[in-house]
PDB file of N, CA and C in Angstrom:
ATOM      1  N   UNK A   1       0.860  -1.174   0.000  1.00  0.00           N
ATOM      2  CA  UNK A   1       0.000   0.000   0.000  1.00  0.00           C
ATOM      3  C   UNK A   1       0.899   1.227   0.000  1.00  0.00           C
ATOM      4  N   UNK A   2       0.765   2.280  -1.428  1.00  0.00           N
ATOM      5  CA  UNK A   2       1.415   3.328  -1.337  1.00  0.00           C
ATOM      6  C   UNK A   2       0.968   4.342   0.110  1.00  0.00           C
ATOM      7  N   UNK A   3       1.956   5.558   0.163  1.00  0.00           N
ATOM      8  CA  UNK A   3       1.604   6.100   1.700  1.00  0.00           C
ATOM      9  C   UNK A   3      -0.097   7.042   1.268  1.00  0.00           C
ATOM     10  N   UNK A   4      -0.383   7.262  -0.092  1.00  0.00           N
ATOM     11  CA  UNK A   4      -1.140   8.102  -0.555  1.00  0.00           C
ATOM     12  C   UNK A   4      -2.614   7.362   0.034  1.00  0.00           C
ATOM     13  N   UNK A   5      -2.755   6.103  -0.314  1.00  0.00           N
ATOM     14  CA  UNK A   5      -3.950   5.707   0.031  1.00  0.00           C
ATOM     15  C   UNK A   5      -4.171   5.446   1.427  1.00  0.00           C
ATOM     16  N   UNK A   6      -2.985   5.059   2.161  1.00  0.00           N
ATOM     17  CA  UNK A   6      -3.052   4.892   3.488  1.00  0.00           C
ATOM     18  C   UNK A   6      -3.691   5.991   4.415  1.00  0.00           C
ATOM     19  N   UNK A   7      -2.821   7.278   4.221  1.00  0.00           N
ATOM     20  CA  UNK A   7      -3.299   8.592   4.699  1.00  0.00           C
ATOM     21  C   UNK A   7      -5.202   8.785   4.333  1.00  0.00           C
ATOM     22  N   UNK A   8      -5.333   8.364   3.017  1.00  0.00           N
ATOM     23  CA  UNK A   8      -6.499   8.711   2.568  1.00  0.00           C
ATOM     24  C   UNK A   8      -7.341   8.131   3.478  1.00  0.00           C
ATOM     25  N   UNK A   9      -7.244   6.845   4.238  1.00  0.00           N
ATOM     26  CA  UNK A   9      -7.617   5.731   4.695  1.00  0.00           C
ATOM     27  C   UNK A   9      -7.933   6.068   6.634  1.00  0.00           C
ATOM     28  N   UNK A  10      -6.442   6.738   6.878  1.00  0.00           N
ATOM     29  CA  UNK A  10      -6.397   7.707   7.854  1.00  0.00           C
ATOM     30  C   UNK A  10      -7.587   8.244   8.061  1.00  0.00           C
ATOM     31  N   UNK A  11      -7.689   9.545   7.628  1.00  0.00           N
ATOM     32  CA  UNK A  11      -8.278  10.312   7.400  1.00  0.00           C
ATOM     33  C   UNK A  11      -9.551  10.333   7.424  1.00  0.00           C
ATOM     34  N   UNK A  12      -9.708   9.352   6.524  1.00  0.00           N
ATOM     35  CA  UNK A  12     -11.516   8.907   6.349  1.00  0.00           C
ATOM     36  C   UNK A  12     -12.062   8.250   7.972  1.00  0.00           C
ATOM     37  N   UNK A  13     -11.225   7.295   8.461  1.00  0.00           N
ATOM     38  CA  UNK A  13     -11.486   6.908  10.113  1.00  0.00           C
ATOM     39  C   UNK A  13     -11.290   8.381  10.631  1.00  0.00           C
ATOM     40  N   UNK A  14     -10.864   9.207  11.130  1.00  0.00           N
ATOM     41  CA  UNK A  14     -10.760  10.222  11.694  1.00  0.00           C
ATOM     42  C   UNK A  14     -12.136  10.942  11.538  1.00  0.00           C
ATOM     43  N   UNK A  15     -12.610  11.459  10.147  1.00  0.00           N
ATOM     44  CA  UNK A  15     -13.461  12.337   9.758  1.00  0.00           C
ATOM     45  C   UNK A  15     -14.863  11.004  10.495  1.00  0.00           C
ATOM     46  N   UNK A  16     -15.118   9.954  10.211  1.00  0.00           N
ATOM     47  CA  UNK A  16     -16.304   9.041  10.709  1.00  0.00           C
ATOM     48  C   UNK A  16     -16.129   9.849  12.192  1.00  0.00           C
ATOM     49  N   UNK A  17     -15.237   9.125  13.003  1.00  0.00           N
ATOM     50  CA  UNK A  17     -14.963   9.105  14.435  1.00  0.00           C
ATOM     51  C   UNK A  17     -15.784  10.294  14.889  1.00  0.00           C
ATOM     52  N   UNK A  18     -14.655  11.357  14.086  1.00  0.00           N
ATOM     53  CA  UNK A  18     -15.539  13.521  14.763  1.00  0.00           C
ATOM     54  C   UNK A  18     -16.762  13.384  14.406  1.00  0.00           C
ATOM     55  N   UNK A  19     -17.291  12.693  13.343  1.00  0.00           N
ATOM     56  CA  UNK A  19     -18.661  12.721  13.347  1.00  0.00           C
ATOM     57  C   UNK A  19     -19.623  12.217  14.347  1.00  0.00           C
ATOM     58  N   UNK A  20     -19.439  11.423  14.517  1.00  0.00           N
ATOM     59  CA  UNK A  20     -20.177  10.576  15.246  1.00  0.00           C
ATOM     60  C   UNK A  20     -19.987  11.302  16.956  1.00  0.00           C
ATOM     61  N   UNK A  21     -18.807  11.827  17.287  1.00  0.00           N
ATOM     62  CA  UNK A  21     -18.637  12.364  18.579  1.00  0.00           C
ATOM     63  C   UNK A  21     -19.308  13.746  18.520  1.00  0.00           C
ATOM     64  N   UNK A  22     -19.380  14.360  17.377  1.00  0.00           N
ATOM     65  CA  UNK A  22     -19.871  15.616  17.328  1.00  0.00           C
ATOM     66  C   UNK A  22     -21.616  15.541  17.582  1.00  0.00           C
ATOM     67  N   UNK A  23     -21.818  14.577  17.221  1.00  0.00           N
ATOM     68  CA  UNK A  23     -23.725  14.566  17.023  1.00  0.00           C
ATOM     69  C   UNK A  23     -24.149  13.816  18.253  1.00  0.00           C
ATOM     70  N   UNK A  24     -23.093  13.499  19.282  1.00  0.00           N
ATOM     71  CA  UNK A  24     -23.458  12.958  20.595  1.00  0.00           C
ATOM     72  C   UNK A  24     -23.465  14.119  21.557  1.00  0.00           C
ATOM     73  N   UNK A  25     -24.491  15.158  21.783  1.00  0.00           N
ATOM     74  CA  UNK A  25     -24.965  15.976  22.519  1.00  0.00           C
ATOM     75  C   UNK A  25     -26.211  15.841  22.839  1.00  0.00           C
ATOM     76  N   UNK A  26     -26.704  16.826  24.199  1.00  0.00           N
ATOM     77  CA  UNK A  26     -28.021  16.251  24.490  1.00  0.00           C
ATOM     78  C   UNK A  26     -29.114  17.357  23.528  1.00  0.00           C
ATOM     79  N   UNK A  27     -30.120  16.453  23.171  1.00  0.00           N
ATOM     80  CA  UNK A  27     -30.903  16.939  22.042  1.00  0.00           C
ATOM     81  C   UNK A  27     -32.740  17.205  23.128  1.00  0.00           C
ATOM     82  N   UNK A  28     -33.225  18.282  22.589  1.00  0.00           N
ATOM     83  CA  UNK A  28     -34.818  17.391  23.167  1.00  0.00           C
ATOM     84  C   UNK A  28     -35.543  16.805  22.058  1.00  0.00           C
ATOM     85  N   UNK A  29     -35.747  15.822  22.657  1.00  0.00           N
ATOM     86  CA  UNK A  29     -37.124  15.366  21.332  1.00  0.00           C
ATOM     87  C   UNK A  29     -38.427  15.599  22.034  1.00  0.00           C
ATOM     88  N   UNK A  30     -38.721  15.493  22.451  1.00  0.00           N
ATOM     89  CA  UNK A  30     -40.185  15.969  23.343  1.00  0.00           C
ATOM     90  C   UNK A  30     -40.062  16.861  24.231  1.00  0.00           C
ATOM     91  N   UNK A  31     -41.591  17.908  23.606  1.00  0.00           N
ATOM     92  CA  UNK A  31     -41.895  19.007  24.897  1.00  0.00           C
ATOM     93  C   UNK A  31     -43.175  18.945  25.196  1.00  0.00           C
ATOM     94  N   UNK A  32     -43.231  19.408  26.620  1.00  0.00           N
ATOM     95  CA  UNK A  32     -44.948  19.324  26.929  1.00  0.00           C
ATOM     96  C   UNK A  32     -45.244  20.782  28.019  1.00  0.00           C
ATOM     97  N   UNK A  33     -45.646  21.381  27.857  1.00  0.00           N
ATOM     98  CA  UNK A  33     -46.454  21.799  26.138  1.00  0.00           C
ATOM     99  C   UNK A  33     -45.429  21.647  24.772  1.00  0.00           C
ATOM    100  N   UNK A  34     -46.082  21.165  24.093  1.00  0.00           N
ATOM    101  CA  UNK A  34     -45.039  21.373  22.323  1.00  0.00           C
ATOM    102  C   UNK A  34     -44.500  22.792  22.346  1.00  0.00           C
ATOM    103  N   UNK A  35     -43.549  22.837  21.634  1.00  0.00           N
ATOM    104  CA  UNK A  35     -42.983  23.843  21.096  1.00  0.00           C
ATOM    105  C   UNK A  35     -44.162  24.719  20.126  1.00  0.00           C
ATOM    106  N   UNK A  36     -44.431  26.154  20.020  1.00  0.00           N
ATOM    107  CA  UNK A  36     -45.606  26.789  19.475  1.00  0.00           C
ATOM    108  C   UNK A  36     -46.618  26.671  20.243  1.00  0.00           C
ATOM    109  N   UNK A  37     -47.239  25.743  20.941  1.00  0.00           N
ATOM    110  CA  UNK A  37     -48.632  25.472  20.857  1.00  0.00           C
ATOM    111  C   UNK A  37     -49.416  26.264  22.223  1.00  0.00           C
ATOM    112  N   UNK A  38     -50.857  26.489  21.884  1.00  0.00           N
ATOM    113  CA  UNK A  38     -51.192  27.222  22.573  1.00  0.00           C
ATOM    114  C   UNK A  38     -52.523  26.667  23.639  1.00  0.00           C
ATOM    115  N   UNK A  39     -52.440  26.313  24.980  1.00  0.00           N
ATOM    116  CA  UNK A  39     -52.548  25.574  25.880  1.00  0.00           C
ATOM    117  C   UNK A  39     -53.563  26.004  27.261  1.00  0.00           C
ATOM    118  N   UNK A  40     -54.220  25.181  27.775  1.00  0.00           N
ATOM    119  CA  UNK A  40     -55.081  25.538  29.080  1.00  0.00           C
ATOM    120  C   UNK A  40     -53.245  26.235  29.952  1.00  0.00           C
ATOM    121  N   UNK A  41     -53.796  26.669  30.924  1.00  0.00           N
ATOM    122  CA  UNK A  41     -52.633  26.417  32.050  1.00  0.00           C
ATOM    123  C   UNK A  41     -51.630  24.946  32.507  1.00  0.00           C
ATOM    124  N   UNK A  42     -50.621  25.011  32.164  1.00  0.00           N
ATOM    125  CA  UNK A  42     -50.382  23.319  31.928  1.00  0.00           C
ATOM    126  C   UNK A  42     -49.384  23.198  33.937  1.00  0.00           C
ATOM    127  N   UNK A  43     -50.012  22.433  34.288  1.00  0.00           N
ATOM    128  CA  UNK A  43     -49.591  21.998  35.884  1.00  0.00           C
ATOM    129  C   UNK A  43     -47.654  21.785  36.249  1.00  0.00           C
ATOM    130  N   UNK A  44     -47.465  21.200  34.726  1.00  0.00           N
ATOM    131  CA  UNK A  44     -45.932  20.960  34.570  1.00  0.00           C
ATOM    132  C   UNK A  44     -45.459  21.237  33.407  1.00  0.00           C
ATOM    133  N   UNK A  45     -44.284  21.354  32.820  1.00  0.00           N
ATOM    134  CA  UNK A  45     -44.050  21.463  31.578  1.00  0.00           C
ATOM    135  C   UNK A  45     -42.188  20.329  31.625  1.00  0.00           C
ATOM    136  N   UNK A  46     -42.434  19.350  30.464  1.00  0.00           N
ATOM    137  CA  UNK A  46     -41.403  18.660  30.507  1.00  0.00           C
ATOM    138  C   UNK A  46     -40.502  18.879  28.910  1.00  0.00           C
ATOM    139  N   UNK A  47     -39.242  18.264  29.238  1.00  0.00           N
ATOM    140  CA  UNK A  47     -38.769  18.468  27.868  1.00  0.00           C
ATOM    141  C   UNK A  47     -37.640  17.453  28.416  1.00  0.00           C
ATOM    142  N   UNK A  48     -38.151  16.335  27.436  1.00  0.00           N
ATOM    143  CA  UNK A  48     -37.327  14.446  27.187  1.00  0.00           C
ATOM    144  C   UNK A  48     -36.359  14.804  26.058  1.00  0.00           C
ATOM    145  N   UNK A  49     -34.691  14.416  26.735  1.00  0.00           N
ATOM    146  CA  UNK A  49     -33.960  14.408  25.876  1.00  0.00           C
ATOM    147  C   UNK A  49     -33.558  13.198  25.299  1.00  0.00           C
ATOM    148  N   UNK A  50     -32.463  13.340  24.160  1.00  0.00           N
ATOM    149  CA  UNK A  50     -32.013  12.284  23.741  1.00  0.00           C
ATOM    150  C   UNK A  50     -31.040  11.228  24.671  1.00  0.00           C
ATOM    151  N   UNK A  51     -30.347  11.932  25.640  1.00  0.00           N
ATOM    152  CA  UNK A  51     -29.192  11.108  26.536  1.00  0.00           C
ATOM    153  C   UNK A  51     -29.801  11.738  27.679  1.00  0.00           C
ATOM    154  N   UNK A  52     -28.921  10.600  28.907  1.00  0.00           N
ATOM    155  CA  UNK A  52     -29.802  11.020  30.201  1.00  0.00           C
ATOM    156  C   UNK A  52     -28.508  12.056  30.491  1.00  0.00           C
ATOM    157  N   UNK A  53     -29.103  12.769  31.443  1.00  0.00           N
ATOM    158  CA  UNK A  53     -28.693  13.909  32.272  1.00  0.00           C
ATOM    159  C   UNK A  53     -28.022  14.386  33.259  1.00  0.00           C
ATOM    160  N   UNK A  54     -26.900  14.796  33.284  1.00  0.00           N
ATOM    161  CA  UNK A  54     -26.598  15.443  34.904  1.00  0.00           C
ATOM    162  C   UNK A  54     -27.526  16.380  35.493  1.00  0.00           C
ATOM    163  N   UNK A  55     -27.600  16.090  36.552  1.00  0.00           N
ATOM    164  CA  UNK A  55     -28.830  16.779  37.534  1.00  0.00           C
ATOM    165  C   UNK A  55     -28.359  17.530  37.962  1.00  0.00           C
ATOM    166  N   UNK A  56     -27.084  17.957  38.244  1.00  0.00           N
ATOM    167  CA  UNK A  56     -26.581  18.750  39.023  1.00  0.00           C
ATOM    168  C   UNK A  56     -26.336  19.762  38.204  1.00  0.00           C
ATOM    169  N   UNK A  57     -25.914  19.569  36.855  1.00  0.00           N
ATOM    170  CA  UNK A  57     -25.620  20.728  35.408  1.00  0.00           C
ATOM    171  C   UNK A  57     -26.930  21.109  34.183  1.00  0.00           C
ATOM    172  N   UNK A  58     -28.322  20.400  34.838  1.00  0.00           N
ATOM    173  CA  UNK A  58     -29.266  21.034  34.359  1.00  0.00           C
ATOM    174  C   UNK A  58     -30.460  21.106  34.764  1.00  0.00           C
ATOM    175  N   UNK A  59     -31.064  22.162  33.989  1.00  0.00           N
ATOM    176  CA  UNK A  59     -32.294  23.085  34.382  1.00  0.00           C
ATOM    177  C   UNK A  59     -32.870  23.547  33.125  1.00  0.00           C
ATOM    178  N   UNK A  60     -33.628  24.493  33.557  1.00  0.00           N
ATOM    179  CA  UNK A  60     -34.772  25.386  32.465  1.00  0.00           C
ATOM    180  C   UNK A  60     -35.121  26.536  33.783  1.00  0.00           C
ATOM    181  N   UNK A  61     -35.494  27.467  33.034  1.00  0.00           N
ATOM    182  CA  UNK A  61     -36.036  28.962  33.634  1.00  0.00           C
ATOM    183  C   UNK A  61     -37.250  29.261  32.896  1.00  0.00           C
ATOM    184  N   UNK A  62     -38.355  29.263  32.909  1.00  0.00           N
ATOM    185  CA  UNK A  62     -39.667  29.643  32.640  1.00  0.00           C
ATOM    186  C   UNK A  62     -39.662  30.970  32.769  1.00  0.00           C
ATOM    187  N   UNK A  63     -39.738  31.908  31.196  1.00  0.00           N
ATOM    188  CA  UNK A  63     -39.762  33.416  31.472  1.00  0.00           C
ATOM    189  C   UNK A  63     -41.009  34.067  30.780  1.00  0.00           C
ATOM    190  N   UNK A  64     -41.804  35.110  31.158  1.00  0.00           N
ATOM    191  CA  UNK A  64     -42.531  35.502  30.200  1.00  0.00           C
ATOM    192  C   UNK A  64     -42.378  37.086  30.516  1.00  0.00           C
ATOM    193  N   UNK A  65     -42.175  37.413  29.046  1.00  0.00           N
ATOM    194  CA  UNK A  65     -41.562  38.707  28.965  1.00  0.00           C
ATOM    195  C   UNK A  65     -39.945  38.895  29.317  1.00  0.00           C
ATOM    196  N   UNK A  66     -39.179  39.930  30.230  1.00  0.00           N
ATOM    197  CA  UNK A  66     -37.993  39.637  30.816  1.00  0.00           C
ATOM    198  C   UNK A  66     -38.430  39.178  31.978  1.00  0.00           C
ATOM    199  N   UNK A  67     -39.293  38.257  32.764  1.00  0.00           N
ATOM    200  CA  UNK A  67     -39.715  37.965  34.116  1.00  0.00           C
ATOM    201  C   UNK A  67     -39.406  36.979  34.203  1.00  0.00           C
ATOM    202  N   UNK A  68     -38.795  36.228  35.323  1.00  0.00           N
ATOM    203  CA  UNK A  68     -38.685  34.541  35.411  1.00  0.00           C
ATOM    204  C   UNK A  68     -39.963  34.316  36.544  1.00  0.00           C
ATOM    205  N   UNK A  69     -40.597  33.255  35.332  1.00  0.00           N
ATOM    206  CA  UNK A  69     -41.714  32.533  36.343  1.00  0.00           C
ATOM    207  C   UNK A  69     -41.210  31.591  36.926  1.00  0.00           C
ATOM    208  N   UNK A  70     -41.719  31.372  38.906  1.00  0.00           N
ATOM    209  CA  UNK A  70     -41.604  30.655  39.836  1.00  0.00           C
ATOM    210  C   UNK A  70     -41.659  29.021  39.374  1.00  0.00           C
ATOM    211  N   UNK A  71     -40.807  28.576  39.233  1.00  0.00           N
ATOM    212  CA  UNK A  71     -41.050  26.762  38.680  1.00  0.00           C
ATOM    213  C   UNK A  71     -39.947  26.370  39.548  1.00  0.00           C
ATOM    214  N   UNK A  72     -40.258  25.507  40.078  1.00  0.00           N
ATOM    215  CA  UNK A  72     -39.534  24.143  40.556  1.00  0.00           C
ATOM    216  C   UNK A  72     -38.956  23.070  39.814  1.00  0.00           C
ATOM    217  N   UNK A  73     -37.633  23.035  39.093  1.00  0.00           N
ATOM    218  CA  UNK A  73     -37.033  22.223  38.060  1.00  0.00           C
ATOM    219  C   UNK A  73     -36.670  21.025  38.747  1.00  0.00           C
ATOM    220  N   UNK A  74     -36.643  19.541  38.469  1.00  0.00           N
ATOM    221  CA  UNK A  74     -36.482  18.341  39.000  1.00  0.00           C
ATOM    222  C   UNK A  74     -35.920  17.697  37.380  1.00  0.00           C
ATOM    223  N   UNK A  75     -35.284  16.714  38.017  1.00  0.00           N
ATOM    224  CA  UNK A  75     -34.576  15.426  36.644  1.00  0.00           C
ATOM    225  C   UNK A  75     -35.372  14.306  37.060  1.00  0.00           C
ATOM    226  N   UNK A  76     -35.733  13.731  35.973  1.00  0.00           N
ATOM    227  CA  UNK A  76     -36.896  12.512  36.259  1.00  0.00           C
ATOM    228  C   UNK A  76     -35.759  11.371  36.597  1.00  0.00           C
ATOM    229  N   UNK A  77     -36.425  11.037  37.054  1.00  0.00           N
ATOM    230  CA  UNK A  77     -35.747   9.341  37.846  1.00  0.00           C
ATOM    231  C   UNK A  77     -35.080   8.691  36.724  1.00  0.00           C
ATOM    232  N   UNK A  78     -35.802   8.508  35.168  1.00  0.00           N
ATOM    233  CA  UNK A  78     -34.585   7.645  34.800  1.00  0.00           C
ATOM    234  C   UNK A  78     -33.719   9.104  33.805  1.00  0.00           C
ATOM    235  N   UNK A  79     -33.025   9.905  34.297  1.00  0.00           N
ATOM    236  CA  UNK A  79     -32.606  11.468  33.717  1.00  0.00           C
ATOM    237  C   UNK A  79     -32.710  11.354  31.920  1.00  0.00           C
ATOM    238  N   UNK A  80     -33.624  11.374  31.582  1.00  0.00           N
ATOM    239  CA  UNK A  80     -33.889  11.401  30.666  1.00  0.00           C
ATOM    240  C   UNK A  80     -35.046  13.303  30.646  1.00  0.00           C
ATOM    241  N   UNK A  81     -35.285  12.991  31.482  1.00  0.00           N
ATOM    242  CA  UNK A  81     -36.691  14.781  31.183  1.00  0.00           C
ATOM    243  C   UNK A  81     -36.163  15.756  32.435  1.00  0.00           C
ATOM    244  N   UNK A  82     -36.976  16.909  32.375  1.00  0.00           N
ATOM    245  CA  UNK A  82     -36.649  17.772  32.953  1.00  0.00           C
ATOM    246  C   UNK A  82     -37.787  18.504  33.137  1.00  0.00           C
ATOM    247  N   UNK A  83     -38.475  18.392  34.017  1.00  0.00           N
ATOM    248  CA  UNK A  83     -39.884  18.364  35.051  1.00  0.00           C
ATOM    249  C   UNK A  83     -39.638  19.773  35.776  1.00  0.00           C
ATOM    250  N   UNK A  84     -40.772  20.593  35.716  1.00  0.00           N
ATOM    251  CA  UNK A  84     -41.074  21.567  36.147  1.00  0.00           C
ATOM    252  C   UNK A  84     -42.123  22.379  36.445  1.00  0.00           C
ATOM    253  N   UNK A  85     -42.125  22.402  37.983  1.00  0.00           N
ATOM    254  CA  UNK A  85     -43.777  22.757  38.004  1.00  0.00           C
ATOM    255  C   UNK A  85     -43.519  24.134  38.877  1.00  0.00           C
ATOM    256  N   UNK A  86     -44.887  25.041  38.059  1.00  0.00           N
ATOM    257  CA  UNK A  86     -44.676  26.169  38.381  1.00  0.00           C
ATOM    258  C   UNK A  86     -45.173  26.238  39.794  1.00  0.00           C
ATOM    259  N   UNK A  87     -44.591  27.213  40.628  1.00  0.00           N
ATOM    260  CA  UNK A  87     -45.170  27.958  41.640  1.00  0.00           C
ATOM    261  C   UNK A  87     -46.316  28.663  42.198  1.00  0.00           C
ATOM    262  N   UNK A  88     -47.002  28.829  40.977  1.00  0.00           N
ATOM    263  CA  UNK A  88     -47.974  29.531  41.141  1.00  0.00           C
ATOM    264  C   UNK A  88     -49.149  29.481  39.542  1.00  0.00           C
ATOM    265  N   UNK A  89     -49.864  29.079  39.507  1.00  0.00           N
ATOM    266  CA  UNK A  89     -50.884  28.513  38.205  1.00  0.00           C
ATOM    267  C   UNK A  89     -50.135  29.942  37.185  1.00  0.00           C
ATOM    268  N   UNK A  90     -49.901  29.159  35.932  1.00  0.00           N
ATOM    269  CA  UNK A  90     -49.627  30.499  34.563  1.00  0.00           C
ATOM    270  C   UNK A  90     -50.683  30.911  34.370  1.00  0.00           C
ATOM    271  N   UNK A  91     -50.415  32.481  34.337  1.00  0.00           N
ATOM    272  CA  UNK A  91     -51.624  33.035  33.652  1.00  0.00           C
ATOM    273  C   UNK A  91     -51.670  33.437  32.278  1.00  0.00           C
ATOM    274  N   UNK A  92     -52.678  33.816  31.710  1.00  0.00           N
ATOM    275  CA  UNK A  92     -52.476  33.781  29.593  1.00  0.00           C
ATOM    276  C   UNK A  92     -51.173  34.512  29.586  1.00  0.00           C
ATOM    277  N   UNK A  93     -50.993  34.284  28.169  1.00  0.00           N
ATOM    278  CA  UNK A  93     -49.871  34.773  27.835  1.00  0.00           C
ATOM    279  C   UNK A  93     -48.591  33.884  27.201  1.00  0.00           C
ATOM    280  N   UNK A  94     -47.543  34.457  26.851  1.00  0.00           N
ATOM    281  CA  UNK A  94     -46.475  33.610  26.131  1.00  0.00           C
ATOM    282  C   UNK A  94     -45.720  33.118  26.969  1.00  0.00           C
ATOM    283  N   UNK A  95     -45.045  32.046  26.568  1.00  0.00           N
ATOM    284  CA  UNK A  95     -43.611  31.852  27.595  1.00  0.00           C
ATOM    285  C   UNK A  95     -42.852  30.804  26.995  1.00  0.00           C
ATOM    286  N   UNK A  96     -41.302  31.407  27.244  1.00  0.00           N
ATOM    287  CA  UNK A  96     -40.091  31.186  26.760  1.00  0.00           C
ATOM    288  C   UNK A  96     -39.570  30.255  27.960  1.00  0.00           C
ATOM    289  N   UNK A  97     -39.440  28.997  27.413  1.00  0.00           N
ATOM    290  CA  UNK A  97     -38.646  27.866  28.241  1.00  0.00           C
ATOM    291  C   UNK A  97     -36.847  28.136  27.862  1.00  0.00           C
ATOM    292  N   UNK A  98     -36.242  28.370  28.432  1.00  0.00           N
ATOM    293  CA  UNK A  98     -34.542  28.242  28.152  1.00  0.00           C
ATOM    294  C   UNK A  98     -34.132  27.706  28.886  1.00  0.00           C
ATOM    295  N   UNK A  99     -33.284  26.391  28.305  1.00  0.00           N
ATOM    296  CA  UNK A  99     -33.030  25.364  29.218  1.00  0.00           C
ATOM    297  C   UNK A  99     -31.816  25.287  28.535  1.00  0.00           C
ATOM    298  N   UNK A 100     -30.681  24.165  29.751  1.00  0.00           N
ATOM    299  CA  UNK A 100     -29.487  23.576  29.426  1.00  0.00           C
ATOM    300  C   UNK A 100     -29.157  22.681  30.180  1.00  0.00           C
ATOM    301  N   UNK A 101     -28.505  22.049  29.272  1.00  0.00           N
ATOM    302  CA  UNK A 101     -28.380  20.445  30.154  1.00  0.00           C
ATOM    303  C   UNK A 101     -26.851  19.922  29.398  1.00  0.00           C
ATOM    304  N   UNK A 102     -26.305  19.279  30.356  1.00  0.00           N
ATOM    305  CA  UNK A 102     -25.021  18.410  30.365  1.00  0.00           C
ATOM    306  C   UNK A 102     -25.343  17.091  30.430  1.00  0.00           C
ATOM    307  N   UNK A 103     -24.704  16.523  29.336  1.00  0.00           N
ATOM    308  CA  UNK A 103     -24.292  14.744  29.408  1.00  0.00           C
ATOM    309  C   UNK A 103     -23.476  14.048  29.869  1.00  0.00           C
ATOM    310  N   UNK A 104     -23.440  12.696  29.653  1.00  0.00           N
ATOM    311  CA  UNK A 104     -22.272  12.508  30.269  1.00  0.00           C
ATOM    312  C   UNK A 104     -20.948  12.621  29.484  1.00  0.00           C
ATOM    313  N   UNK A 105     -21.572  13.113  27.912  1.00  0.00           N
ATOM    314  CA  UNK A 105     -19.945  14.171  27.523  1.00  0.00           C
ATOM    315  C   UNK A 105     -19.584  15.216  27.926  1.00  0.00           C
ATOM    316  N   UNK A 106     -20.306  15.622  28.894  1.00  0.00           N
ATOM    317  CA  UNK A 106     -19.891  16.835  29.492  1.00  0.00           C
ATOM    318  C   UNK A 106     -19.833  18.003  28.760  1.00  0.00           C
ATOM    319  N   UNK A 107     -20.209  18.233  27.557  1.00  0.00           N
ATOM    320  CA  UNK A 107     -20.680  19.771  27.073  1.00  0.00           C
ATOM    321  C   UNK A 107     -21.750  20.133  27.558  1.00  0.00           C
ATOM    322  N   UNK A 108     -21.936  21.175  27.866  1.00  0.00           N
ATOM    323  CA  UNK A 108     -23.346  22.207  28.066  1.00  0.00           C
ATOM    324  C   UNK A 108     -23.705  22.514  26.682  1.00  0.00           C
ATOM    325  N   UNK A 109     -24.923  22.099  26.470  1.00  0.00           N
ATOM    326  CA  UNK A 109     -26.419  22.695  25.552  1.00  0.00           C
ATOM    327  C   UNK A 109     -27.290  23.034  26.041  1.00  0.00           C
ATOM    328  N   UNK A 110     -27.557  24.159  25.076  1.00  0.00           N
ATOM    329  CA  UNK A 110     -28.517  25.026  25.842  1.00  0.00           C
ATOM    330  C   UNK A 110     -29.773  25.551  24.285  1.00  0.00           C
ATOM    331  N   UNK A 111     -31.073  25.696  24.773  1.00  0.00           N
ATOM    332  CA  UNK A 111     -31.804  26.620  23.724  1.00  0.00           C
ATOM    333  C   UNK A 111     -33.167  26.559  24.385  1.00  0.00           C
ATOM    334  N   UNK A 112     -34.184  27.080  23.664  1.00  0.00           N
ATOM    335  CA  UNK A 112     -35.263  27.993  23.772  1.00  0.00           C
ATOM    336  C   UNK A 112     -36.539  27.234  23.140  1.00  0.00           C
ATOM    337  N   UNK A 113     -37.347  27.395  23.528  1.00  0.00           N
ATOM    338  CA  UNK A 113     -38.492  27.340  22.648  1.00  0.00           C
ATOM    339  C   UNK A 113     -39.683  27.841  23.407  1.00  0.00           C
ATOM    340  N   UNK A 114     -40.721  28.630  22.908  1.00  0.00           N
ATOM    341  CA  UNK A 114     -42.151  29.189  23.367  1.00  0.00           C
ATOM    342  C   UNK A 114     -43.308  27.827  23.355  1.00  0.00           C
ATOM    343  N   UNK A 115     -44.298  28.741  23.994  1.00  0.00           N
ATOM    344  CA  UNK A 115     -45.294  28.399  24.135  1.00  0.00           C
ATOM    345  C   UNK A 115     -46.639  29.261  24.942  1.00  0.00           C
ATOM    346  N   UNK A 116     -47.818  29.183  24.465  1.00  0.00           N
ATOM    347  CA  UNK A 116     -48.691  30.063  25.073  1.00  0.00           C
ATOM    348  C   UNK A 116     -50.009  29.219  25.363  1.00  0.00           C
ATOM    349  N   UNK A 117     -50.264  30.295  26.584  1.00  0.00           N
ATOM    350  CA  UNK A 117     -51.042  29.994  27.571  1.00  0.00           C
ATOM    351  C   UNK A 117     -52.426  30.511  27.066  1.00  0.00           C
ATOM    352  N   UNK A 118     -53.736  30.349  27.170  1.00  0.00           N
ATOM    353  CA  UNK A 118     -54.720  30.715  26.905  1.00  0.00           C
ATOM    354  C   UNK A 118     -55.358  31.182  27.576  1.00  0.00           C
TER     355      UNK A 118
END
């Protein structure tokens, strides 16, 4: 084997490997309330990720407007969601979930998504 194809060969394992390590972050696939949707007063609001969770490196902040609404953030037993019940019943209006959570790769992700109250 010349060194040309070898390197090529290199290379190609390398580029798989970063891939595959790069797309191992925590993702949500489920929110409750959905992302957009517009809702009675909801008692909790969850958001199930793809990998389970450090509890100690994540949360969510319930804001509407620049205000943070009163919620109580918890990691579900098998750390897969991220459970949060407000303090005090929502009243109408919009609200911005911003959350972040650590895996056990240890990056922090973080993002946003709305939802409104009726």
């Amino acid at each position: 084997m010349s060194l040309r194809p070898a390197l090529v060969l290199a290379f190609s394992a390398v580029a798989v490997l970063a891939a595959g390590q790069a797309s191992a972050h925590a993702k949500v696939v489920s929110s409750s309330p959905a992302e957009n949707a517009t809702v009675a007063a909801p008692p909790q609001i969850t958001l199930r990720f793809n990998e389970k969770l450090q509890p100690k490196f994540s949360s969510f902040e319930l804001m509407t407007g620049k205000t943070v609404a009163p919620v109580k953030v918890t990691v579900s037993q098998d750390k897969l969601s991220l459970v949060g019940t407000p303090k005090r019943p929502l009243t109408a209006g919009t609200y911005e979930v911003k959350w972040h959570a650590v895996t056990a790769d240890a990056h922090r992700m973080e993002g946003a998504y709305t939802f409104t109250v009726r």
